[in-house]
Structure formats: structure tokens, C-alpha cells
N, C-alpha and C. Protein backbone atom coordinates (compact mmCIF):
# COMPACT_ATOMS: atom_id res chain seq x y z
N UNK A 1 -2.97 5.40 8.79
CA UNK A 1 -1.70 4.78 9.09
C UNK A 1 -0.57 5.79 8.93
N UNK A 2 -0.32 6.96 7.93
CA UNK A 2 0.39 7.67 7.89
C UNK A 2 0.72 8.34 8.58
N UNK A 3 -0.70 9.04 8.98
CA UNK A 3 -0.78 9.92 10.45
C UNK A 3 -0.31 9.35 11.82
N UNK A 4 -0.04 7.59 11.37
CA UNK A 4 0.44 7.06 12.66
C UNK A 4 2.15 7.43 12.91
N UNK A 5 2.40 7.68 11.59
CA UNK A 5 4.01 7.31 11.10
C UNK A 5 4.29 6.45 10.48
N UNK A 6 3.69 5.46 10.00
CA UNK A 6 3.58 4.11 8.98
C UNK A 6 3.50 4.79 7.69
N UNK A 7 4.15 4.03 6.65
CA UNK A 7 3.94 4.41 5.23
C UNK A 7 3.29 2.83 5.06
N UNK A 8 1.56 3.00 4.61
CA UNK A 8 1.44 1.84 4.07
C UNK A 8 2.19 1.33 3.06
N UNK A 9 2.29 0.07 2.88
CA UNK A 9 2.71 -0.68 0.92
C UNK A 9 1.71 -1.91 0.70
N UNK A 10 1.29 -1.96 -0.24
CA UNK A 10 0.95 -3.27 -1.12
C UNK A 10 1.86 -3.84 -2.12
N UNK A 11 2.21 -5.01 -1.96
CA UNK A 11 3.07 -5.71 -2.37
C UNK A 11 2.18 -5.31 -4.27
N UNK A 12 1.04 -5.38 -4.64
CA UNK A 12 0.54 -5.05 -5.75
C UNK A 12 1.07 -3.91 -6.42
N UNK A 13 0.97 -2.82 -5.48
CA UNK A 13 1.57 -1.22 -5.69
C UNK A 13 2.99 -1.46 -6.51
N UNK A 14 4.05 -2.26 -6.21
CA UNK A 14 5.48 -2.66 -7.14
C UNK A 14 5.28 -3.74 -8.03
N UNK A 15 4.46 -4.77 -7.55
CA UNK A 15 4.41 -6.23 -8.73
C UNK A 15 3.90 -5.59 -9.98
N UNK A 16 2.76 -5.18 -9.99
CA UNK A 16 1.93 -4.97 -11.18
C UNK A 16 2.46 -4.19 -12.07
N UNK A 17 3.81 -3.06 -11.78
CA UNK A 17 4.34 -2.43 -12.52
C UNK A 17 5.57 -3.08 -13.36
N UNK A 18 5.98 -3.56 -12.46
CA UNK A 18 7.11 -4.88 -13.10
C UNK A 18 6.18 -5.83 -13.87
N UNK A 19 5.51 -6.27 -13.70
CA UNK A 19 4.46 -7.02 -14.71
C UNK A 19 4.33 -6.46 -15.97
N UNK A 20 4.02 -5.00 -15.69
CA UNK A 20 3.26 -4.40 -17.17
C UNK A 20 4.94 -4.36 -18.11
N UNK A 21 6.25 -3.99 -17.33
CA UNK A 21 7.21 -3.95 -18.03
C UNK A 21 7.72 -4.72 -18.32
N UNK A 22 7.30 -5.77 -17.97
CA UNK A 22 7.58 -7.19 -19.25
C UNK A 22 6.34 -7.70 -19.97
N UNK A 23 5.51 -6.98 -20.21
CA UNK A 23 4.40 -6.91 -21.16
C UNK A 23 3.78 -8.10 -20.53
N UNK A 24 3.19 -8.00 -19.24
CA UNK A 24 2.32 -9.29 -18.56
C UNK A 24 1.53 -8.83 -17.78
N UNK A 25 0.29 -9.18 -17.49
CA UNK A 25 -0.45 -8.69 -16.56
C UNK A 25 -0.80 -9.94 -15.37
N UNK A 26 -1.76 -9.36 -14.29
CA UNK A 26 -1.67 -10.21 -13.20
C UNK A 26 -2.45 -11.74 -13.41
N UNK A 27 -2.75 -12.02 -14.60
CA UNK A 27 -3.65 -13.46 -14.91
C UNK A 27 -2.69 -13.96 -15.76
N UNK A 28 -1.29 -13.74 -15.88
CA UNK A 28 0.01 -14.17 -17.15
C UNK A 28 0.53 -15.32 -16.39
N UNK A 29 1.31 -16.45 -16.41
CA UNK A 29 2.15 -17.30 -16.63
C UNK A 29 3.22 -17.08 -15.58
N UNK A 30 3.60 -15.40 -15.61
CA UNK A 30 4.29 -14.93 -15.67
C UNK A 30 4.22 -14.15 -14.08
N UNK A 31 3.33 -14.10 -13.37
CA UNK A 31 2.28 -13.31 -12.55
C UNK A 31 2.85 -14.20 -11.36
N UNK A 32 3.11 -15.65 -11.51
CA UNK A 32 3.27 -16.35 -10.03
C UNK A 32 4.77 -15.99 -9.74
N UNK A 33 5.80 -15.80 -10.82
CA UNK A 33 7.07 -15.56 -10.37
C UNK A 33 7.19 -13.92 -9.80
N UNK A 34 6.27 -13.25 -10.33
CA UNK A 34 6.68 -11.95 -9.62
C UNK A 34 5.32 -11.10 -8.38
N UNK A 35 4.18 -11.44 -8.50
CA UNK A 35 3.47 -10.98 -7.29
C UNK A 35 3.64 -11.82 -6.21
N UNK A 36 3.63 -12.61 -5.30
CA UNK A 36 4.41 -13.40 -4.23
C UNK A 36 5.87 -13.59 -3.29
N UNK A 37 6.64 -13.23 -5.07
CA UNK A 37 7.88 -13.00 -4.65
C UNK A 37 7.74 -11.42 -4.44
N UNK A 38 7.33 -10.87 -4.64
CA UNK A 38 7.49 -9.10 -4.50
C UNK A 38 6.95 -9.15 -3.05
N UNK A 39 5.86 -9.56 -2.99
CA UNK A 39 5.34 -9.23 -1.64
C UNK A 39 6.15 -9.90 -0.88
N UNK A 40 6.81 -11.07 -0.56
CA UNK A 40 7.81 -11.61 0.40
C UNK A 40 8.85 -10.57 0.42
N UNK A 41 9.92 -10.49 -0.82
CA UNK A 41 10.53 -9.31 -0.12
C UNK A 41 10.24 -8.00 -0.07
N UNK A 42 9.29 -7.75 -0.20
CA UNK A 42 8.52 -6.24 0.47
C UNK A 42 8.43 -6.56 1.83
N UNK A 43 7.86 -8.01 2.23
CA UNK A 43 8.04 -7.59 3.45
C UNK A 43 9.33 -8.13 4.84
N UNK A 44 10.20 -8.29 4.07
CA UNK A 44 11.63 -8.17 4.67
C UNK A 44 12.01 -6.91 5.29
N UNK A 45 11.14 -6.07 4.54
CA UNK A 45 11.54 -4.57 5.02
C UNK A 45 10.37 -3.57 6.16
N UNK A 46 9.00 -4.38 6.31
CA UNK A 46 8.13 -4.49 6.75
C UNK A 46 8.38 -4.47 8.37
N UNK A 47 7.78 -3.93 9.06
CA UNK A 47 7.63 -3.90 10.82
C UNK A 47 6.60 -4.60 11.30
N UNK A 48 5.66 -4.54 10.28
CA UNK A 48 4.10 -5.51 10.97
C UNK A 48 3.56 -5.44 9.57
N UNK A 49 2.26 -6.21 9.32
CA UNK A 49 1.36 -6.47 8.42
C UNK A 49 -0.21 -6.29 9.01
N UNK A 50 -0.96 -5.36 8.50
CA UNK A 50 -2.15 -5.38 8.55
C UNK A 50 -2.90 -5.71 7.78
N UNK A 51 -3.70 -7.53 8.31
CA UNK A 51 -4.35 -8.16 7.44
C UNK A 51 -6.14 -7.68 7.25
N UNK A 52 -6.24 -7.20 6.44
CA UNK A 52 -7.67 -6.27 6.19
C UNK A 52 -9.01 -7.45 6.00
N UNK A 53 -9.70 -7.27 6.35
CA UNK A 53 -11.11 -8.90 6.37
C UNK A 53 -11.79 -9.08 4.59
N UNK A 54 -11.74 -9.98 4.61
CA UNK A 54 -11.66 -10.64 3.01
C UNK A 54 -11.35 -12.30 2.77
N UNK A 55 -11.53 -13.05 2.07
CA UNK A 55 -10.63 -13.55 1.37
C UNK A 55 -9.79 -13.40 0.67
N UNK A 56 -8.15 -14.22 0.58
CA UNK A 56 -7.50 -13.18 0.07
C UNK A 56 -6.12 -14.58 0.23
N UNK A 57 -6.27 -15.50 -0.54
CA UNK A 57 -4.71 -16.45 -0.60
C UNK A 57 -3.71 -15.77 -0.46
N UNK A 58 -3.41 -14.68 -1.32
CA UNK A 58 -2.20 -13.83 -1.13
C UNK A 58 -2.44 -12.91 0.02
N UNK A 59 -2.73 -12.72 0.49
CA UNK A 59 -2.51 -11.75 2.35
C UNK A 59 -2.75 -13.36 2.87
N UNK A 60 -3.32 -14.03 3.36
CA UNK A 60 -2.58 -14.74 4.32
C UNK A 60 -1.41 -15.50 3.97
N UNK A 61 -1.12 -15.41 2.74
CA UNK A 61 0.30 -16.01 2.40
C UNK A 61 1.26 -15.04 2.91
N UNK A 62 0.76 -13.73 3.07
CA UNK A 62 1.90 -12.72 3.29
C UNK A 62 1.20 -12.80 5.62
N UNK A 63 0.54 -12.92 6.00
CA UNK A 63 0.61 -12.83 7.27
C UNK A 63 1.21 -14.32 7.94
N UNK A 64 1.05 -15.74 6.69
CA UNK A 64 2.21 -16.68 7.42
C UNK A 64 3.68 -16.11 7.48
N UNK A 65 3.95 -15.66 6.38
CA UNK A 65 5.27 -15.65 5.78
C UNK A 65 6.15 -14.18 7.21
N UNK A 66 4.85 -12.99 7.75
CA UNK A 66 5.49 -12.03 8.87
C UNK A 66 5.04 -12.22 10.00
N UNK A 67 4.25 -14.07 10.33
CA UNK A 67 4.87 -14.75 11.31
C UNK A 67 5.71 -15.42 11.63
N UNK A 68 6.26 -16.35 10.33
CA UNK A 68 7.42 -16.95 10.76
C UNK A 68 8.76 -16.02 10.76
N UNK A 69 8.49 -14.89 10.48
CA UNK A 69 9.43 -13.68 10.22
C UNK A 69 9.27 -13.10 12.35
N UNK A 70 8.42 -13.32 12.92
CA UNK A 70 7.83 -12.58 14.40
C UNK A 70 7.69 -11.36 13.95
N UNK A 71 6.96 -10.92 13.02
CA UNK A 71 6.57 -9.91 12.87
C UNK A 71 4.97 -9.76 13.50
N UNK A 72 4.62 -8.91 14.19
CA UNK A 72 3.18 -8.68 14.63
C UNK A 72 2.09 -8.54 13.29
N UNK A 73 1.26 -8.76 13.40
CA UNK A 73 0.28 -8.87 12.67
C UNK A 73 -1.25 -8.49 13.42
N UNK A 74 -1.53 -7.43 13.08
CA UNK A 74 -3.09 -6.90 13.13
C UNK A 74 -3.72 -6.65 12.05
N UNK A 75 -5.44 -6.39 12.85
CA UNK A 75 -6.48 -7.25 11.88
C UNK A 75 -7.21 -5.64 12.16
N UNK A 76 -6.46 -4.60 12.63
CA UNK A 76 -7.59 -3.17 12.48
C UNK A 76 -6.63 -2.66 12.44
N UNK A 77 -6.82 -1.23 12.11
CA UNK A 77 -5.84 -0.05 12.04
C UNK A 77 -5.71 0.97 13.45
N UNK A 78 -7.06 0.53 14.03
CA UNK A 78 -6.67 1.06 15.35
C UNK A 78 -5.37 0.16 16.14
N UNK A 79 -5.40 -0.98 15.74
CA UNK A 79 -4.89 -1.30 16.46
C UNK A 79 -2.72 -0.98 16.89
N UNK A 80 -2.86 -1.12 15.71
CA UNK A 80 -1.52 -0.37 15.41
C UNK A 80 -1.13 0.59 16.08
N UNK A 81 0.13 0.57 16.51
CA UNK A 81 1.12 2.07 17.53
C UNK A 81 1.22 3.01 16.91
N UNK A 82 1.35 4.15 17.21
CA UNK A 82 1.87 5.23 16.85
C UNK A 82 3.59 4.92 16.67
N UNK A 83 4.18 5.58 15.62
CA UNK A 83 5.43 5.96 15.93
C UNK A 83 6.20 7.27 16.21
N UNK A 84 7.14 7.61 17.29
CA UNK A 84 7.22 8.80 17.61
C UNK A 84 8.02 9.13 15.93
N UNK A 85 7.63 10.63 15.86
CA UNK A 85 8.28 11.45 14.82
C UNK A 85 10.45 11.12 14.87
N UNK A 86 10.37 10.90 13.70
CA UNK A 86 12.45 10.92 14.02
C UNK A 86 12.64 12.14 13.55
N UNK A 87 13.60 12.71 13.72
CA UNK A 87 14.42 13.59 13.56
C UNK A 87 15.04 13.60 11.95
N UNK A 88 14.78 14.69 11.40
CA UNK A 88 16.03 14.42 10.16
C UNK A 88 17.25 15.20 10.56
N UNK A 89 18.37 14.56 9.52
CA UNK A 89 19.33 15.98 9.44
C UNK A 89 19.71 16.34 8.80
């Protein structure tokens, strides 16, 4: 995906760290207010979601949530565009 121009994210990759810094882990009390909500607005900032094959309540909670957003949603990594390189300055 990188090589596409995509920076993958997992909404896990930010929750779980905010978790540990309020001394909670992902089976806490504490776990429904911040992995769900992290991944929703993680993906506010999101272009598409690639839902990987599994069971998995939380990814299709996150592929309803970047359809009602019209965000595209694929189920391979081929399937995904390239993005042309931008420019810095």
C-alpha cells in the first residue's frame, strides 16, 4: 500500500496507546469509549478502507461507518489505485 502512495492506519495502532495511558487495556470498561471512537475519527481523515477477510465486529463497524461516509471500500490490496507522487516544497 505504501508503494501505492497510501500510508496504511489501524485505528488499534492510536487506541491501544491511549488505553495504556490511562492505565487500561483493550478488555477494560474503559476500551468501548476509546477503540471505536478512535477508529471513527481516524477515519474522517481516511480516502477508502480496506476490509481484510476475517471476522471482525470492529472492521465492519468501520466499513458501515466509510459507507455512509461514500467512501470506497475494498476487500484486496490489488485492488486499490495508485496515487500519483505530490510534489513537496
Amino acid at each position: 500500500m505504501f508503494a501505492a502512495g497510501h500510508i496504511p492506519v489501524i485505528g488499534e495502532w492510536v487506541a491501544l496507546p491511549v488505553l495504556r495511558s490511562a492505565g487500561a487495556g483493550p478488555t477494560d470498561p474503559l476500551a468501548d469509549q476509546v477503540l471505536y471512537p478512535t477508529a471513527e475519527r481516524l477515519l474522517a481523515h481516511c480516502d477508502a478502507v480496506l476490509r481484510l477477510p476475517g471476522e471482525s465486529a470492529g472492521a465492519d463497524q468501520d466499513v458501515a461507518h466509510a459507507r455512509r461516509r461514500g467512501l470506497p471500500v475494498y476487500h484486496d490490496v490489488d485492488q486499490i489505485p495508485h496515487r500519483a507522487p505530490q510534489e513537496t516544497a
